[in-house]
PDB file of N, CA and C in Angstrom:
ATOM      1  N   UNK A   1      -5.188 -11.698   5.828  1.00  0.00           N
ATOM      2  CA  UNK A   1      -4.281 -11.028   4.894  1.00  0.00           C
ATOM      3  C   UNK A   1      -2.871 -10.946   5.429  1.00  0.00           C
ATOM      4  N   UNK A   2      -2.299 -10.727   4.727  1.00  0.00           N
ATOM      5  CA  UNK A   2      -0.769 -10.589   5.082  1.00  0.00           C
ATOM      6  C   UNK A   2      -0.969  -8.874   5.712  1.00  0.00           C
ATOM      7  N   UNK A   3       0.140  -9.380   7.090  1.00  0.00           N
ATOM      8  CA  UNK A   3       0.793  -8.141   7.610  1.00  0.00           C
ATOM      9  C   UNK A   3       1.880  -7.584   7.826  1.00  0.00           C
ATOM     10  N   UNK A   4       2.463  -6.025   7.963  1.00  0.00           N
ATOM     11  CA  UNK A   4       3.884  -6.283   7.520  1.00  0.00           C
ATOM     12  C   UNK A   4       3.547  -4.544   7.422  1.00  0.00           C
ATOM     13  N   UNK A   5       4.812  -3.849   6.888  1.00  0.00           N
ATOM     14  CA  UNK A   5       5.097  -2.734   6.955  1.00  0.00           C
ATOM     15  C   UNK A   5       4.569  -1.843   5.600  1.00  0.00           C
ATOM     16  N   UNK A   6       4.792  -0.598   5.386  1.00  0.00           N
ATOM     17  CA  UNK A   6       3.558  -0.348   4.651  1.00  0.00           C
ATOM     18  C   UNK A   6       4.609   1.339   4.260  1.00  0.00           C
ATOM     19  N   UNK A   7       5.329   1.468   3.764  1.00  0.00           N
ATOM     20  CA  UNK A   7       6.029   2.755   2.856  1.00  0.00           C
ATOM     21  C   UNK A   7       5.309   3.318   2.010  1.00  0.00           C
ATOM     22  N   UNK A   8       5.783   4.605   1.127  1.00  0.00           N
ATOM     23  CA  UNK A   8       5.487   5.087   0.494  1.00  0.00           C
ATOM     24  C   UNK A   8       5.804   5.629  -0.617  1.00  0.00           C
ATOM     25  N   UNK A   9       5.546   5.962  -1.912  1.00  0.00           N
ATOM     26  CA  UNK A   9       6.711   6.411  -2.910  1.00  0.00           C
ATOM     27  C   UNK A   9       5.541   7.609  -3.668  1.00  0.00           C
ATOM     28  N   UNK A  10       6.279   7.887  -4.988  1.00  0.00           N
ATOM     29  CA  UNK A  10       5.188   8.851  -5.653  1.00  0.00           C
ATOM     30  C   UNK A  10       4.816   7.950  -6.741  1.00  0.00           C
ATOM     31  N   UNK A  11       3.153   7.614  -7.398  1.00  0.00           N
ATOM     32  CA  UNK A  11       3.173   7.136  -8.007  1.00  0.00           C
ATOM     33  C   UNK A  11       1.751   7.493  -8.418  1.00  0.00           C
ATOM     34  N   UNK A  12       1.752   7.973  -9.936  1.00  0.00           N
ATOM     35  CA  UNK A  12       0.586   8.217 -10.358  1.00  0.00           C
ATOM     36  C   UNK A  12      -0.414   7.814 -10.611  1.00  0.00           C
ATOM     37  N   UNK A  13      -0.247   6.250 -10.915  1.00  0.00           N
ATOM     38  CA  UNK A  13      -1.715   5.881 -11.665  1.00  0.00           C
ATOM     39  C   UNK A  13      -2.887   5.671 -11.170  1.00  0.00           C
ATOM     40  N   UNK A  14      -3.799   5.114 -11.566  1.00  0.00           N
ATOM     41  CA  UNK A  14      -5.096   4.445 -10.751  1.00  0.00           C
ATOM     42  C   UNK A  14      -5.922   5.478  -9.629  1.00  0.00           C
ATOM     43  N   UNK A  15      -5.963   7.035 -10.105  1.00  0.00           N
ATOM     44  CA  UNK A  15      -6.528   7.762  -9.664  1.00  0.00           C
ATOM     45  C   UNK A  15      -5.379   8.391  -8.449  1.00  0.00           C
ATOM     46  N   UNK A  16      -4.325   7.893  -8.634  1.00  0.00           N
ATOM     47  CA  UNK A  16      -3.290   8.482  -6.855  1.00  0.00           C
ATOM     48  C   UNK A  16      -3.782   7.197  -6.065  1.00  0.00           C
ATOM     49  N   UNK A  17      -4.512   6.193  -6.469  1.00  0.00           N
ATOM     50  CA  UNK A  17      -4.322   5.167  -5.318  1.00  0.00           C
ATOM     51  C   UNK A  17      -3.889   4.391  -5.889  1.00  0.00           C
ATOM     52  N   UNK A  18      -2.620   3.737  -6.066  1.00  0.00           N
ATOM     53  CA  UNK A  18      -1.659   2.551  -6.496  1.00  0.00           C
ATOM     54  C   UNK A  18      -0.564   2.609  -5.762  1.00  0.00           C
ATOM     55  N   UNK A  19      -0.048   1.370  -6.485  1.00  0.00           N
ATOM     56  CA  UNK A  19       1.015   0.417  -4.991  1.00  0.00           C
ATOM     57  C   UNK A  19       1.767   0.099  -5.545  1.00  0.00           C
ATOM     58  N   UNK A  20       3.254  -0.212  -5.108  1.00  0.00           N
ATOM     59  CA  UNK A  20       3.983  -1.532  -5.317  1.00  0.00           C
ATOM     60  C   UNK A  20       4.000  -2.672  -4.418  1.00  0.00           C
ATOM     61  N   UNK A  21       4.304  -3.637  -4.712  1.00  0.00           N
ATOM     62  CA  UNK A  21       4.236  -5.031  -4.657  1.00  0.00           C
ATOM     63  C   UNK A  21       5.150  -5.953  -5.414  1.00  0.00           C
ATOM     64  N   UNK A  22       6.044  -6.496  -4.482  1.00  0.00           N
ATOM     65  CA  UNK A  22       6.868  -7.551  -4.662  1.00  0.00           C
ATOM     66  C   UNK A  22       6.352  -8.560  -5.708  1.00  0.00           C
ATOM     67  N   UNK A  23       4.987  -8.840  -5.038  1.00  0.00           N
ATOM     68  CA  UNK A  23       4.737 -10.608  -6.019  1.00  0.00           C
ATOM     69  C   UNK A  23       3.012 -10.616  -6.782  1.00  0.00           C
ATOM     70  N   UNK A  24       2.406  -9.434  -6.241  1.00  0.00           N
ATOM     71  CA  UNK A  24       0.938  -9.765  -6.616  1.00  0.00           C
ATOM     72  C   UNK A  24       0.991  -9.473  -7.860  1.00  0.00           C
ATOM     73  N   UNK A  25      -0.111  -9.752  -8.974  1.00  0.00           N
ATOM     74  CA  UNK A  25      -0.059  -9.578 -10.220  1.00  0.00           C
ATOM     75  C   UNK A  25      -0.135  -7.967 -10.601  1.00  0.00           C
ATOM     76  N   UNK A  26      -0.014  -7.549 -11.361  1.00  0.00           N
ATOM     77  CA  UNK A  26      -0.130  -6.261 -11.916  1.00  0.00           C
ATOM     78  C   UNK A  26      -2.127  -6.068 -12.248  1.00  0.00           C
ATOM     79  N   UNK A  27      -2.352  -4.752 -11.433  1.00  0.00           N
ATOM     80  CA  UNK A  27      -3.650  -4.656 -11.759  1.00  0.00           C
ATOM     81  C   UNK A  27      -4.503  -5.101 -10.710  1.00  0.00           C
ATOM     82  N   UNK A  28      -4.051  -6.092  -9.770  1.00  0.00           N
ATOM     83  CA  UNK A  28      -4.574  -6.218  -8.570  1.00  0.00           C
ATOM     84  C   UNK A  28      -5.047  -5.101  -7.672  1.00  0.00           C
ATOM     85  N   UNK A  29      -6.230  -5.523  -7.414  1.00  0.00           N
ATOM     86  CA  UNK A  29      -7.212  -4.461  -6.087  1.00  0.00           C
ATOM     87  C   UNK A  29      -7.033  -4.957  -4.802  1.00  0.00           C
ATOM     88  N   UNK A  30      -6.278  -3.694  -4.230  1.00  0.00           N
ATOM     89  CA  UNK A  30      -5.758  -4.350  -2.594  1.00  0.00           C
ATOM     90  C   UNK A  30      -6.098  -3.566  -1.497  1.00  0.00           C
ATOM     91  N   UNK A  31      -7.116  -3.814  -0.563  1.00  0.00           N
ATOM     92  CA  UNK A  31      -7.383  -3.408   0.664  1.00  0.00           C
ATOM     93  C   UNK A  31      -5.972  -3.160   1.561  1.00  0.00           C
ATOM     94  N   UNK A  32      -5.532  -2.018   1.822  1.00  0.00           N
ATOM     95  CA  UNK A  32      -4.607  -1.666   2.954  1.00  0.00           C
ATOM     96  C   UNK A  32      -5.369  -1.306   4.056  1.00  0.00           C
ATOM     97  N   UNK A  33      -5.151  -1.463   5.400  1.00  0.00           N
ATOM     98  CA  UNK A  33      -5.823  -1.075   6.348  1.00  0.00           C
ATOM     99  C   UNK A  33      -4.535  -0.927   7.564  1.00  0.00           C
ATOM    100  N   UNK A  34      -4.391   0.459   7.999  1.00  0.00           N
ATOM    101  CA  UNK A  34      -3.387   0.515   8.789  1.00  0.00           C
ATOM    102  C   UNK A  34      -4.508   0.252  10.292  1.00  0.00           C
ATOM    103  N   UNK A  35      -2.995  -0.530  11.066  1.00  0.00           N
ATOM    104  CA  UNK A  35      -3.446  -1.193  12.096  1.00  0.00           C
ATOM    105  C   UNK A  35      -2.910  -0.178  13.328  1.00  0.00           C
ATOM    106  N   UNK A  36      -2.415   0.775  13.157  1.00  0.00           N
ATOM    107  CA  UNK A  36      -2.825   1.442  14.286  1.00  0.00           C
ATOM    108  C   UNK A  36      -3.503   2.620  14.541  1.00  0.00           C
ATOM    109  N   UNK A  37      -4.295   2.999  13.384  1.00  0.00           N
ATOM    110  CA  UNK A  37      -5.354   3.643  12.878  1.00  0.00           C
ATOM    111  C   UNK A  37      -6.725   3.223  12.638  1.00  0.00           C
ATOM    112  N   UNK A  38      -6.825   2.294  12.077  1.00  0.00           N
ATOM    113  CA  UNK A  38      -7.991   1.313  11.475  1.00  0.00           C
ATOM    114  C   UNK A  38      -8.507   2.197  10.186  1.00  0.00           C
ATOM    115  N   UNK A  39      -7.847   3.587   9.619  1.00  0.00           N
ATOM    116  CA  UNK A  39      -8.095   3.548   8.701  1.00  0.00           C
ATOM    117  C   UNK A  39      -7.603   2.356   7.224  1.00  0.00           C
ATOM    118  N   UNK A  40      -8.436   3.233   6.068  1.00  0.00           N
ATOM    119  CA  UNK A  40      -8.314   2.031   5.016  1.00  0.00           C
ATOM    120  C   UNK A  40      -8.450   1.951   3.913  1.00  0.00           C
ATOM    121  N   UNK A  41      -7.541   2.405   2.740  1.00  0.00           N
ATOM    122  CA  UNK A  41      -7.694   2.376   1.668  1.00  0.00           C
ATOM    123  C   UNK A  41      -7.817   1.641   0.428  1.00  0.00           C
ATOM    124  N   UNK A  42      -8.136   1.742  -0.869  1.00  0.00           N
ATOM    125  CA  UNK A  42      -7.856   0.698  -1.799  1.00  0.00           C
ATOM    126  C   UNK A  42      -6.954   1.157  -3.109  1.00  0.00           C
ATOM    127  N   UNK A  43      -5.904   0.135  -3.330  1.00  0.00           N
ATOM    128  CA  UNK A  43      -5.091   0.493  -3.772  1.00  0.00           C
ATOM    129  C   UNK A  43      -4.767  -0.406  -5.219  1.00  0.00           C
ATOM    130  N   UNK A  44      -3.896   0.086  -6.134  1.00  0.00           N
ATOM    131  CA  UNK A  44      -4.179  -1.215  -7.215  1.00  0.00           C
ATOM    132  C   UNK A  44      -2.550  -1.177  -7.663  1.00  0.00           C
ATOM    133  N   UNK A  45      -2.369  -2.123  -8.060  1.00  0.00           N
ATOM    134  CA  UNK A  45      -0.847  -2.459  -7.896  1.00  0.00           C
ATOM    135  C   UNK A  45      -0.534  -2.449  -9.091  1.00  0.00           C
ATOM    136  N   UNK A  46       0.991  -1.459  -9.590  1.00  0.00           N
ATOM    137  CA  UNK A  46       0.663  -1.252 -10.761  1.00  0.00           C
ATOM    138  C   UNK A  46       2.609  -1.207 -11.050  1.00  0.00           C
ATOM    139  N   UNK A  47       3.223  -1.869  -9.903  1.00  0.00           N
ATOM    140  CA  UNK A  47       4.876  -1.112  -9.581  1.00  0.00           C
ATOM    141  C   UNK A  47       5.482  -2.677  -9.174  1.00  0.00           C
ATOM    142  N   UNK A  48       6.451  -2.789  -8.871  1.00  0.00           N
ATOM    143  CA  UNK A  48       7.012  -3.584  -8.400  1.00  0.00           C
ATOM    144  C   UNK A  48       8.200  -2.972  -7.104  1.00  0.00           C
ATOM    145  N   UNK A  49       8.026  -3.578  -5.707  1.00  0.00           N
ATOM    146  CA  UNK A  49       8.981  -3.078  -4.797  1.00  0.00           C
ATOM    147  C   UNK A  49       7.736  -3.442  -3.662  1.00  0.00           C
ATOM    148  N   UNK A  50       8.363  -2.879  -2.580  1.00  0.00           N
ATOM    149  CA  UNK A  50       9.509  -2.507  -2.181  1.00  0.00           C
ATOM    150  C   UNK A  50      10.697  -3.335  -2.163  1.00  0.00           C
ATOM    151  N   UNK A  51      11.754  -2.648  -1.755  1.00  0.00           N
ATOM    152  CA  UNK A  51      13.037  -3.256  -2.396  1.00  0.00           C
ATOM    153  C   UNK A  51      14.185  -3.187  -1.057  1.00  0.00           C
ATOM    154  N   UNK A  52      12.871  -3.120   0.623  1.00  0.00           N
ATOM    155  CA  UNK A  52      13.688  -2.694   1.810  1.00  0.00           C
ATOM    156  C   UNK A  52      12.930  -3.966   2.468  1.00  0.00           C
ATOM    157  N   UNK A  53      13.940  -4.362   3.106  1.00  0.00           N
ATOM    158  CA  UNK A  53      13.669  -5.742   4.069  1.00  0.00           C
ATOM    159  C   UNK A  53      12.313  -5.415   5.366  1.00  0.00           C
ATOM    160  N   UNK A  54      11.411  -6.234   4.939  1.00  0.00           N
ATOM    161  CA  UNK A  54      10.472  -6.000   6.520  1.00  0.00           C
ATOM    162  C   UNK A  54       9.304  -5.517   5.643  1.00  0.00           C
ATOM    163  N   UNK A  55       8.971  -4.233   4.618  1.00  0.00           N
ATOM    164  CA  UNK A  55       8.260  -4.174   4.167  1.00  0.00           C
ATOM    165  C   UNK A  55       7.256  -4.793   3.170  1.00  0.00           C
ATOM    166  N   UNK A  56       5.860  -4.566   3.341  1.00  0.00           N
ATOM    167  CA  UNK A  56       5.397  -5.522   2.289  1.00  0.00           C
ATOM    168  C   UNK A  56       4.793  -4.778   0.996  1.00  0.00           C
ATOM    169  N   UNK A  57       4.554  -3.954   0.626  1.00  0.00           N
ATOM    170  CA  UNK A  57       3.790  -2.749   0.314  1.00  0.00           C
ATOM    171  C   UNK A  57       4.488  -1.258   0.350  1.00  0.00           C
ATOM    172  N   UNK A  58       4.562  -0.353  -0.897  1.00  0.00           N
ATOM    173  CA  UNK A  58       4.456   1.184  -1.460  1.00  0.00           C
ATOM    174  C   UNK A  58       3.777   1.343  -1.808  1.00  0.00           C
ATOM    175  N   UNK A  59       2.898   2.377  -0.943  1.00  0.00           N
ATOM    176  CA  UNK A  59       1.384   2.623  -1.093  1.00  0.00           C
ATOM    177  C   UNK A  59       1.727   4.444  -2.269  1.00  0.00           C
ATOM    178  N   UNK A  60       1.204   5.231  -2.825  1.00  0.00           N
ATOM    179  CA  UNK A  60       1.183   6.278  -3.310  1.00  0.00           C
ATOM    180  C   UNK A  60       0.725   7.097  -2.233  1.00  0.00           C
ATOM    181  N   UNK A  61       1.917   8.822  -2.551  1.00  0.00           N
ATOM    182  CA  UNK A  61       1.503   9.526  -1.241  1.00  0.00           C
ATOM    183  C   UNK A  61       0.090   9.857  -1.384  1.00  0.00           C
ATOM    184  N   UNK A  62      -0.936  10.025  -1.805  1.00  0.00           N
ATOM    185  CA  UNK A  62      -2.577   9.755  -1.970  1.00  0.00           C
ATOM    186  C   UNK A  62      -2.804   8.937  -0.902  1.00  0.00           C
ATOM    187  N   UNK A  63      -2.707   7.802  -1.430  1.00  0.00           N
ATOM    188  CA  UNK A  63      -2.922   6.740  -0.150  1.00  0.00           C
ATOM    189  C   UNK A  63      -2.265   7.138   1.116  1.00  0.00           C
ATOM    190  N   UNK A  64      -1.254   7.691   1.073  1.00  0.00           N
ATOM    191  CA  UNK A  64      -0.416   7.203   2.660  1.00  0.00           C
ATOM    192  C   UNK A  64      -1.027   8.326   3.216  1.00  0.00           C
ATOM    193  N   UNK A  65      -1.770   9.211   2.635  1.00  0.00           N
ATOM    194  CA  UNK A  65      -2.426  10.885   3.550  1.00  0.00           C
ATOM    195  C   UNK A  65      -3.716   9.876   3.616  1.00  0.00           C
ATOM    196  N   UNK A  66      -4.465   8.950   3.016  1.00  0.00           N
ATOM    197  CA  UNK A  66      -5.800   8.379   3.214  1.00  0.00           C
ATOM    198  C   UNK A  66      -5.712   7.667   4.655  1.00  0.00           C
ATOM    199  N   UNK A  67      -4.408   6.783   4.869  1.00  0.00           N
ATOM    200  CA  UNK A  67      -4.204   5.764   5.343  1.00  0.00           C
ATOM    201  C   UNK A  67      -3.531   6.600   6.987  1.00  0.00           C
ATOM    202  N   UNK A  68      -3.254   7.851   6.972  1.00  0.00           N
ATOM    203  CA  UNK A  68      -3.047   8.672   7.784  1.00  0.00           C
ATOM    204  C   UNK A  68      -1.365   8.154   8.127  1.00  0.00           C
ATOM    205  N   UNK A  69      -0.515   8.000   7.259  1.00  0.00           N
ATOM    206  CA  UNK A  69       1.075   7.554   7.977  1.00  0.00           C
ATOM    207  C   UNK A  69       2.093   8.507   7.232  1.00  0.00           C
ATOM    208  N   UNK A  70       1.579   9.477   6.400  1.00  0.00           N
ATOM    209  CA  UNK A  70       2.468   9.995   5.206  1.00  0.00           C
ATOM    210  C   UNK A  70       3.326  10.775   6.117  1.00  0.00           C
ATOM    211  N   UNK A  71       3.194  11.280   7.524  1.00  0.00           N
ATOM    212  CA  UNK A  71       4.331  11.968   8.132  1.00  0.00           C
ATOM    213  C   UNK A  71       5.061  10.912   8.961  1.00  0.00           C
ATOM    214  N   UNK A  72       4.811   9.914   9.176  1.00  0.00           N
ATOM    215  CA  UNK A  72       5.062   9.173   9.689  1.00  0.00           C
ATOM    216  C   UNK A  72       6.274   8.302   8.742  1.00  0.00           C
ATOM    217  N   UNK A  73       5.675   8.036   7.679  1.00  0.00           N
ATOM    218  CA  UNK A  73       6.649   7.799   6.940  1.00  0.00           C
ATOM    219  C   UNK A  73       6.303   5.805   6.707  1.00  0.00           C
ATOM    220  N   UNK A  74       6.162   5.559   8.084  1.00  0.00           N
ATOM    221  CA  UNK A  74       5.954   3.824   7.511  1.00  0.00           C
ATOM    222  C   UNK A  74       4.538   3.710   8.719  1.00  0.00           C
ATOM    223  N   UNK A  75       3.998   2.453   8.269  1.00  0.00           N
ATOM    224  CA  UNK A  75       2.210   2.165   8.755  1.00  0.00           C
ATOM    225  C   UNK A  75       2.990   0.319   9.129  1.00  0.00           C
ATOM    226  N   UNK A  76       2.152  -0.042  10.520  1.00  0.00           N
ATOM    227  CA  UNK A  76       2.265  -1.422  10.241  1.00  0.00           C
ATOM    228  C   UNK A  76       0.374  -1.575   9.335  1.00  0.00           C
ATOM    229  N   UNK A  77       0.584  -2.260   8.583  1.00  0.00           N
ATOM    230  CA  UNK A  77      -0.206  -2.214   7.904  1.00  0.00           C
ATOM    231  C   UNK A  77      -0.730  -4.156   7.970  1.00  0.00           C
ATOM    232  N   UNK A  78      -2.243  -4.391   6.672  1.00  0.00           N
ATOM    233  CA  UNK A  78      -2.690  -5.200   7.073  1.00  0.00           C
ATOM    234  C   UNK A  78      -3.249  -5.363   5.018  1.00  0.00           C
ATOM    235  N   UNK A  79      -3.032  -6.465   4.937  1.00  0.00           N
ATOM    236  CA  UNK A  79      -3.155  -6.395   3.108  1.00  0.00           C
ATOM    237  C   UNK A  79      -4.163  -7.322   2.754  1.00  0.00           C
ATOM    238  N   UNK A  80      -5.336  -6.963   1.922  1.00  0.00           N
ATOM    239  CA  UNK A  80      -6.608  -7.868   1.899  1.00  0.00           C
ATOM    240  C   UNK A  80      -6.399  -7.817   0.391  1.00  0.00           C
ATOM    241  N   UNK A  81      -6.486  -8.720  -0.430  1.00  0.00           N
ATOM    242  CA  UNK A  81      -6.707  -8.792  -1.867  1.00  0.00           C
ATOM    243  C   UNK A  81      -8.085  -9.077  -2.110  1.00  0.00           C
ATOM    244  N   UNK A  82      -8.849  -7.990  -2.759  1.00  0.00           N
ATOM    245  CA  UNK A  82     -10.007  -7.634  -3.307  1.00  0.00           C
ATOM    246  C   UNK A  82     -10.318  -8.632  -4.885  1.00  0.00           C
ATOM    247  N   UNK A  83      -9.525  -8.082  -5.802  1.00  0.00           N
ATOM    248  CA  UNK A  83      -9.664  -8.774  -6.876  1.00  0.00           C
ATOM    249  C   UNK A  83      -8.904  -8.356  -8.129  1.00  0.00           C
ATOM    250  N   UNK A  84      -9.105  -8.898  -8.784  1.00  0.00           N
ATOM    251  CA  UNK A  84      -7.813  -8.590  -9.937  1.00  0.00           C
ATOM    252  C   UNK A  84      -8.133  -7.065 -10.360  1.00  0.00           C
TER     253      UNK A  84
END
């Protein structure tokens, strides 16, 4: 999977677990797994962004308390595409 940096924004849908994403389709199911945690959430992409150089992924603060980085603020993270 692609790896790369891993932010956060507020975003409601898909139960509090949804994402943005630069290029994947809308509706996509995406394994995040932060890599210096090994926790790991699933997320569904429903946004478009991030819109900051280096990052690959805006996970919802839901996710980023799952994924354990929400004080942290950014995760190097690890991106598995599940399925549409």
């Amino acid at each position: 999977g692609t790896i790369g940096r891993a932010s956060y924004y507020r975003c409601l849908g898909a139960g509090g677990f949804c994402a943005a994403h630069r290029s994947l389709p809308m509706g996509t199911r995406v394994r995040v797994t932060n890599l210096g945690n090994g926790a790991i959430a699933e997320v569904v992409i429903v946004d478009r962004g991030p819109f900051i150089g280096g990052r690959v992924i805006d996970v919802s603060t839901r996710a980023a308390d799952a994924l354990g980085f929400r004080r942290a603020g950014l995760a190097r993270v690890r991106l598995d595409v599940i399925g549409p």
